[in-house]
Protein backbone atom coordinates (compact mmCIF):
# COMPACT_ATOMS: atom_id res chain seq x y z
CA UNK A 1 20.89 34.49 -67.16
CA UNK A 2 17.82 32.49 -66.39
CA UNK A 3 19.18 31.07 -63.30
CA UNK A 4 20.37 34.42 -62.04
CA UNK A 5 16.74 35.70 -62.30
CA UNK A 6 15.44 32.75 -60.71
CA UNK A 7 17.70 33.24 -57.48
CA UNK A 8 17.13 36.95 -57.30
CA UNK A 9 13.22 36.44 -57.67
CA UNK A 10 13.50 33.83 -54.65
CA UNK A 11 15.77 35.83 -52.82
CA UNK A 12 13.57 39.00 -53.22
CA UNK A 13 10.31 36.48 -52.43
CA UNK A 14 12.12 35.33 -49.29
CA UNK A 15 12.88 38.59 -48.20
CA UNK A 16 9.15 39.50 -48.84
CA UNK A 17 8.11 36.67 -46.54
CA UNK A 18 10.73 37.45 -43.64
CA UNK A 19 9.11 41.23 -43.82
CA UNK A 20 5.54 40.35 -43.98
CA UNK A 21 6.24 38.08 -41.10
CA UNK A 22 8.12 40.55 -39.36
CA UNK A 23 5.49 43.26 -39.61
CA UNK A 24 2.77 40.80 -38.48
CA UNK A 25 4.46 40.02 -35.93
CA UNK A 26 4.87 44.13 -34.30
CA UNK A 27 1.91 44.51 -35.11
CA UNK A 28 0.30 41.34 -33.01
CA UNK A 29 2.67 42.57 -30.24
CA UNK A 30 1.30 46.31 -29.79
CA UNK A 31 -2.23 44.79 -30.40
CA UNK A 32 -4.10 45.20 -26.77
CA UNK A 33 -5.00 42.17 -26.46
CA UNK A 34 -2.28 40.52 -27.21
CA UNK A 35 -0.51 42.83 -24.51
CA UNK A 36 -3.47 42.30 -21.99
CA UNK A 37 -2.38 38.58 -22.73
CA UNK A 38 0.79 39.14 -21.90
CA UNK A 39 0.06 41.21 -18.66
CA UNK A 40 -1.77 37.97 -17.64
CA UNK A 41 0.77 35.29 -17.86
CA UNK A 42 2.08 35.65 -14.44
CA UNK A 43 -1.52 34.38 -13.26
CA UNK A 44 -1.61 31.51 -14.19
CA UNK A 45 1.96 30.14 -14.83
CA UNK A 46 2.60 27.23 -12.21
CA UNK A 47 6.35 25.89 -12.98
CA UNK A 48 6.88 22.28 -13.49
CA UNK A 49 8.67 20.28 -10.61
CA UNK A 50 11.57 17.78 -11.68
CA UNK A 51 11.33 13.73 -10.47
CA UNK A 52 13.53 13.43 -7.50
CA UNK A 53 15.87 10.82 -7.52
CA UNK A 54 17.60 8.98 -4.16
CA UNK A 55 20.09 6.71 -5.76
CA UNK A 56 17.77 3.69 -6.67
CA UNK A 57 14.56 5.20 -6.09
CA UNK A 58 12.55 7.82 -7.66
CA UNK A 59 9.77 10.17 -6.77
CA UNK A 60 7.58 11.55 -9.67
CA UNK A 61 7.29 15.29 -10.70
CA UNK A 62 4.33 17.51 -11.53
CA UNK A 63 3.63 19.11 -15.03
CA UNK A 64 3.56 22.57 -15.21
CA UNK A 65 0.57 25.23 -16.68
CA UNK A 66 1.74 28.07 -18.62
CA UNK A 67 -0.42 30.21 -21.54
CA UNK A 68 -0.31 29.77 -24.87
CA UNK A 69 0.26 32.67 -26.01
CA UNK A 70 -0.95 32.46 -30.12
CA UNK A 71 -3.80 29.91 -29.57
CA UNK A 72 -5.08 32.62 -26.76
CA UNK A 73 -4.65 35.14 -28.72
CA UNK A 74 -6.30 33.78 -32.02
CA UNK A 75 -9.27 32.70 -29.85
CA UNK A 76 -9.69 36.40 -28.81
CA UNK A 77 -9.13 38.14 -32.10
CA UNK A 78 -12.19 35.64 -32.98
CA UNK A 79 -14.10 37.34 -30.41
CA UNK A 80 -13.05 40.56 -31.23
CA UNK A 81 -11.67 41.81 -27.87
CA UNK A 82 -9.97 40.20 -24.58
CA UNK A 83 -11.75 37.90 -22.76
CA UNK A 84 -10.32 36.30 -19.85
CA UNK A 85 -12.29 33.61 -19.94
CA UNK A 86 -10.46 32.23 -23.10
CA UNK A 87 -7.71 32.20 -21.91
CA UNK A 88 -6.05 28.81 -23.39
CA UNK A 89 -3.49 26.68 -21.29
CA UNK A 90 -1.04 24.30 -22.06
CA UNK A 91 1.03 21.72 -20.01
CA UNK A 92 4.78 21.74 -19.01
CA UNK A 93 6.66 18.35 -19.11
CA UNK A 94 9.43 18.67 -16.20
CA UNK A 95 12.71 18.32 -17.00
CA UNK A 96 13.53 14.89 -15.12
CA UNK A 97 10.52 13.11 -15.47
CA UNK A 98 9.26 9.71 -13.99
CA UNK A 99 8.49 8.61 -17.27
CA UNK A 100 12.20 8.27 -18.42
CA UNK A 101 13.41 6.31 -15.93
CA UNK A 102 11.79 2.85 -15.80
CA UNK A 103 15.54 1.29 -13.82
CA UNK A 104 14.06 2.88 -10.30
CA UNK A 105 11.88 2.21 -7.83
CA UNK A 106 8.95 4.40 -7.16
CA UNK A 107 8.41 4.79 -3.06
CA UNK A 108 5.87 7.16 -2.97
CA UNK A 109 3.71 9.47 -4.93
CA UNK A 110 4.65 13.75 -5.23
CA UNK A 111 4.84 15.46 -1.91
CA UNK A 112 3.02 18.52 -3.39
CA UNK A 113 -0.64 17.05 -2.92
CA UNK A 114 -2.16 16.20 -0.13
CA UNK A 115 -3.07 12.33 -1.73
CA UNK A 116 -2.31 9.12 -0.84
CA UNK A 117 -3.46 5.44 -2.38
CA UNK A 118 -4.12 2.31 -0.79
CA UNK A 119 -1.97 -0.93 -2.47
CA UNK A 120 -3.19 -4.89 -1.25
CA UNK A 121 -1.19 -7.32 -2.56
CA UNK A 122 -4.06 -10.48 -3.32
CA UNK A 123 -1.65 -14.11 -3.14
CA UNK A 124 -2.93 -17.17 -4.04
CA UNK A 125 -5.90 -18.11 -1.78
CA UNK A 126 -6.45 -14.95 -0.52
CA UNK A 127 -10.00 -13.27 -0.66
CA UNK A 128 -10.47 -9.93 -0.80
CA UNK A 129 -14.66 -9.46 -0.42
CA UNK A 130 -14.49 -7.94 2.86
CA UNK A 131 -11.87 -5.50 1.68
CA UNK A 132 -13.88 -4.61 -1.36
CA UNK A 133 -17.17 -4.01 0.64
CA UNK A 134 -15.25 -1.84 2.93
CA UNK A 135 -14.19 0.28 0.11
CA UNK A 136 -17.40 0.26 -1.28
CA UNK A 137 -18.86 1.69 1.28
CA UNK A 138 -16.09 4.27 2.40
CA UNK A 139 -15.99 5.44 -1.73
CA UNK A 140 -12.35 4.81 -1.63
CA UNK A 141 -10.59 3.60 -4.68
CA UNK A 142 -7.50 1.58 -3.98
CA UNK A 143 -4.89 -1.20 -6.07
CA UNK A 144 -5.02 -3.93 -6.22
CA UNK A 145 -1.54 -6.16 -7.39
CA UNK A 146 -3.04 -10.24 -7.89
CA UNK A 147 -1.52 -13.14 -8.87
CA UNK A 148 -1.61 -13.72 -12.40
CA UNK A 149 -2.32 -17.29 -11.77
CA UNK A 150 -5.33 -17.01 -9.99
CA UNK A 151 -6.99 -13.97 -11.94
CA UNK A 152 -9.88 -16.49 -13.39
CA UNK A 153 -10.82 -16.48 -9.72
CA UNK A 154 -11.55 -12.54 -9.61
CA UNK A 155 -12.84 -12.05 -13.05
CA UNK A 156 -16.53 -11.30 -11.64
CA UNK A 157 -15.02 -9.05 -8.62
CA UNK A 158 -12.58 -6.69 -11.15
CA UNK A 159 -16.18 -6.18 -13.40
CA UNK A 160 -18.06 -4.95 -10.61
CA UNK A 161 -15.37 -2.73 -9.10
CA UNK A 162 -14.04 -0.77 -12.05
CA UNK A 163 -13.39 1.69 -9.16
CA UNK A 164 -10.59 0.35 -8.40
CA UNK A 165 -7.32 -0.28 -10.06
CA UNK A 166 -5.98 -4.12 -11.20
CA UNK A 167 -2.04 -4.62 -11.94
CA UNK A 168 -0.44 -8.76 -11.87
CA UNK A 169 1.49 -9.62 -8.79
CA UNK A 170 5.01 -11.39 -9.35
CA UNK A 171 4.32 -15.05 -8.29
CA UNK A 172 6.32 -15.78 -5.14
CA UNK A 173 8.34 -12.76 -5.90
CA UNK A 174 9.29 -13.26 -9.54
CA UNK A 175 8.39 -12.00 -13.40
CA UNK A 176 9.30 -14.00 -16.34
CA UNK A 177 8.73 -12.53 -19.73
CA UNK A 178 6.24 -15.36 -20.51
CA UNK A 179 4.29 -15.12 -17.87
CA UNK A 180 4.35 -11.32 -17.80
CA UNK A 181 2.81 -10.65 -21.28
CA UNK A 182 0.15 -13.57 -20.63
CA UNK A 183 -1.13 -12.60 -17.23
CA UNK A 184 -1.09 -8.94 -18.36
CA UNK A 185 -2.49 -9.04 -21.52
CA UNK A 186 -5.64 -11.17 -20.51
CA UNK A 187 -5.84 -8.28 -17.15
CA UNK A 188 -5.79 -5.79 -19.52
CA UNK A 189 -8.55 -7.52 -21.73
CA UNK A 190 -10.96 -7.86 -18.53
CA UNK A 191 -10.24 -4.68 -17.33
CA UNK A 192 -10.06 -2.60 -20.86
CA UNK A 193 -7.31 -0.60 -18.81
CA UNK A 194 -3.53 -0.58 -19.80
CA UNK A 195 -1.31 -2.48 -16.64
CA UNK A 196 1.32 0.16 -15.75
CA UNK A 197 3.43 -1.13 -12.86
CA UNK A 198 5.15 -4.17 -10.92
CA UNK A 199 5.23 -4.41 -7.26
CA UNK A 200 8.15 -5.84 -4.87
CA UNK A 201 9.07 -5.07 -0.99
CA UNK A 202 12.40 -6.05 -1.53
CA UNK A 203 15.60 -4.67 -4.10
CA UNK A 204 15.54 -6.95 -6.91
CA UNK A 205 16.81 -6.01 -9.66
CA UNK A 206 16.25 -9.32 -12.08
CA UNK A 207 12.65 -8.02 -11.69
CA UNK A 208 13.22 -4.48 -11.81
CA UNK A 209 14.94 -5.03 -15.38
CA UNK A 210 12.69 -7.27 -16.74
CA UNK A 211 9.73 -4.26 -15.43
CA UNK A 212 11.91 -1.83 -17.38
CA UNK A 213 12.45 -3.75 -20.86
CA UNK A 214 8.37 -3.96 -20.36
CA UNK A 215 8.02 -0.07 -19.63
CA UNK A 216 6.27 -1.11 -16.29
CA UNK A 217 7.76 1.17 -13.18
CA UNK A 218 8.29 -1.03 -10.33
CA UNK A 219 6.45 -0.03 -7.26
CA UNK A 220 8.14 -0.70 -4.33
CA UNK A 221 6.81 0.72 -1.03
CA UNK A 222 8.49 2.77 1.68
CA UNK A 223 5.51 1.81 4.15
CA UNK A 224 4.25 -2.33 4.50
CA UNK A 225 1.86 -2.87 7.40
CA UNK A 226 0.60 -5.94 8.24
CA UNK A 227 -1.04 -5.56 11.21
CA UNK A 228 -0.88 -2.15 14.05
CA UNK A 229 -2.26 -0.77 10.93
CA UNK A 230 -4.08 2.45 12.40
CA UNK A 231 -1.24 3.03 15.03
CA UNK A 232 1.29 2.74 12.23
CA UNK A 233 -0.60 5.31 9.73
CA UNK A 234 -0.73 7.68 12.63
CA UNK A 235 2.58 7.84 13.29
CA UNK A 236 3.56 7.84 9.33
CA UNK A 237 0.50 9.83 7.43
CA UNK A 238 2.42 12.21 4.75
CA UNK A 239 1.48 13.85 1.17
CA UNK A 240 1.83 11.27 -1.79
CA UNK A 241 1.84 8.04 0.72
CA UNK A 242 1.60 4.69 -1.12
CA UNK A 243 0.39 2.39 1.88
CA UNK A 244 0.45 -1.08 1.05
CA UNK A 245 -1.32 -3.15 3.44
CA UNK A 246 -1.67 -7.02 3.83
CA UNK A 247 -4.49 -8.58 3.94
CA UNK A 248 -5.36 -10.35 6.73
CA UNK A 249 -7.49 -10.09 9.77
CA UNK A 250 -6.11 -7.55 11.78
CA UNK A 251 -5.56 -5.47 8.52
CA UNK A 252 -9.31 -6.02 7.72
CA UNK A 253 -10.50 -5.41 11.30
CA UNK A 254 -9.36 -1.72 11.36
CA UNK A 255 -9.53 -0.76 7.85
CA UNK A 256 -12.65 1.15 7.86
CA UNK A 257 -11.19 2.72 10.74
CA UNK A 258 -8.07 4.03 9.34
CA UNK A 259 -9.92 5.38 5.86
CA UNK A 260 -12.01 7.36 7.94
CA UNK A 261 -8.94 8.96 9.98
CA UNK A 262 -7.16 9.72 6.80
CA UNK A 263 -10.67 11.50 5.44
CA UNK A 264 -10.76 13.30 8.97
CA UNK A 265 -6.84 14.59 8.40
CA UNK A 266 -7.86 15.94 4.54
CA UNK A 267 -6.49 13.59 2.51
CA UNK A 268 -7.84 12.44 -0.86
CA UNK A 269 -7.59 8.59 -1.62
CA UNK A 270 -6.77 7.94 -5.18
CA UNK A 271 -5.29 4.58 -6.94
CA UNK A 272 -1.59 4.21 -7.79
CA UNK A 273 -1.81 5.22 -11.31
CA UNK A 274 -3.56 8.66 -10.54
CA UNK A 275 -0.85 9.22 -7.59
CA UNK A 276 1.76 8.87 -9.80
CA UNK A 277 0.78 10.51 -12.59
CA UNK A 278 3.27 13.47 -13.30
């Protein structure tokens, strides 16, 4: 008998809860704010837009905005009557999303914004002051992919350019696991910044798998220039452009030159990690 009463006392307190629930619930919907909340969610909704893949490569998404509805609505009841203002927003994740799929290339950044973001690949022996002083004075931030063998030769050049971004170049176009984690970690102890990608201009996929086992995206550009370089960013400017240029002296010569005709056409220069951030 004692169980019996105990399951009809929970079933009746379950019941009670569903109800109670249930009423709060109509009641928060025919509340005017909550419906003035409602009336406003078209506004500001901006859908999420999926990753696009092309067999081996990939293009990152966007997130989308939408309200949320309950945190929106609790702020307001606070308040005791709508206010826009408080409105309270909340990210969408899209569907297909750059950040499952480490086993492609990246090309380029979304087509969506009118950015674009400057790579230099730094070899051994290379120097990159007259780059940096260029981009010092034009305010652009760019990346920057150097050897991991010769990072103790940058160390003072990364601390005064926190500007920019730092990621570890392959040496002579290949990773090893070793040498990875090393050059990385002590990058990422100069910098304080996490190390996000690898960088090739070719396929290769012994790199691109040891990238993925490392959740690192491998970067590999649609557009190289080595020299031409305004002529060639005239004839190939477009939304989400990842322009990786090699440094040398006709590179150097008319890079000042080709920032300020990107400025002039209304693009936004930004570093690799903030172009490909979904």
């Amino acid at each position: 008998m004692k169980i019996t009463k105990y399951i009809v006392l929970l079933l009746f307190l379950l019941v009670s809860i569903y109800y109670t629930n249930y009423s709060i619930s109509v009641l928060r919907e025919k509340d005017p704010i909550m419906r003035k909340i409602e009336d406003s969610i078209s506004k500001y909704e901006i859908k999420p837009i999926n990753a696009e893949i092309i067999e081996n490569t990939i293009i990152p998404g966007l997130k989308g905005i939408e309200v949320d509805i309950n945190k929106s609505f609790n702020e307001m009841k606070k308040y005791g009557s709508y206010n826009e203002a408080m409105t309270v927003l909340k990210e969408i994740e899209p569907t297909i999303s750059v950040n499952n799929h480490y086993d492609k290339y990246i090309s380029s950044g979304n087509k969506e914004n009118r950015l674009v973001s400057i790579i230099f690949k730094v070899e051994e022996k290379k120097e990159i002051s007259k780059v940096i002083s260029i981009l010092k004075e034009k305010e652009v931030p760019a990346t920057f992919f150097i050897d991991g063998n010769d990072l103790d030769r940058f160390i003072s050049i990364i601390n005064k350019n926190k500007n920019n971004q730092y990621e570890i170049l392959s040496f002579k176009g290949k990773y090893n696991s070793s040498f990875m984690k090393t050059s990385m970690s002590y990058l990422e102890n100069i910098t304080k910044e996490k190390t996000n990608y690898c960088y090739t201009e070719e396929e290769n996929d012994e790199l691109l798998n040891l990238c993925r086992k490392e959740n690192k995206h491998t970067i590999k550009p649609k557009y190289i220039f080595k020299d031409n370089l305004l002529k060639q960013v005239k004839e190939n400017l477009e939304n989400g452009m990842i322009i990786s240029i090699t440094i040398n002296s006709y590179t150097e010569e008319e890079l000042s030159t080709v920032i300020d005709y990107i400025n002039k056409k209304g693009y936004r220069f930004v570093t690799v990690n903030t172009l490909l951030t979904e």
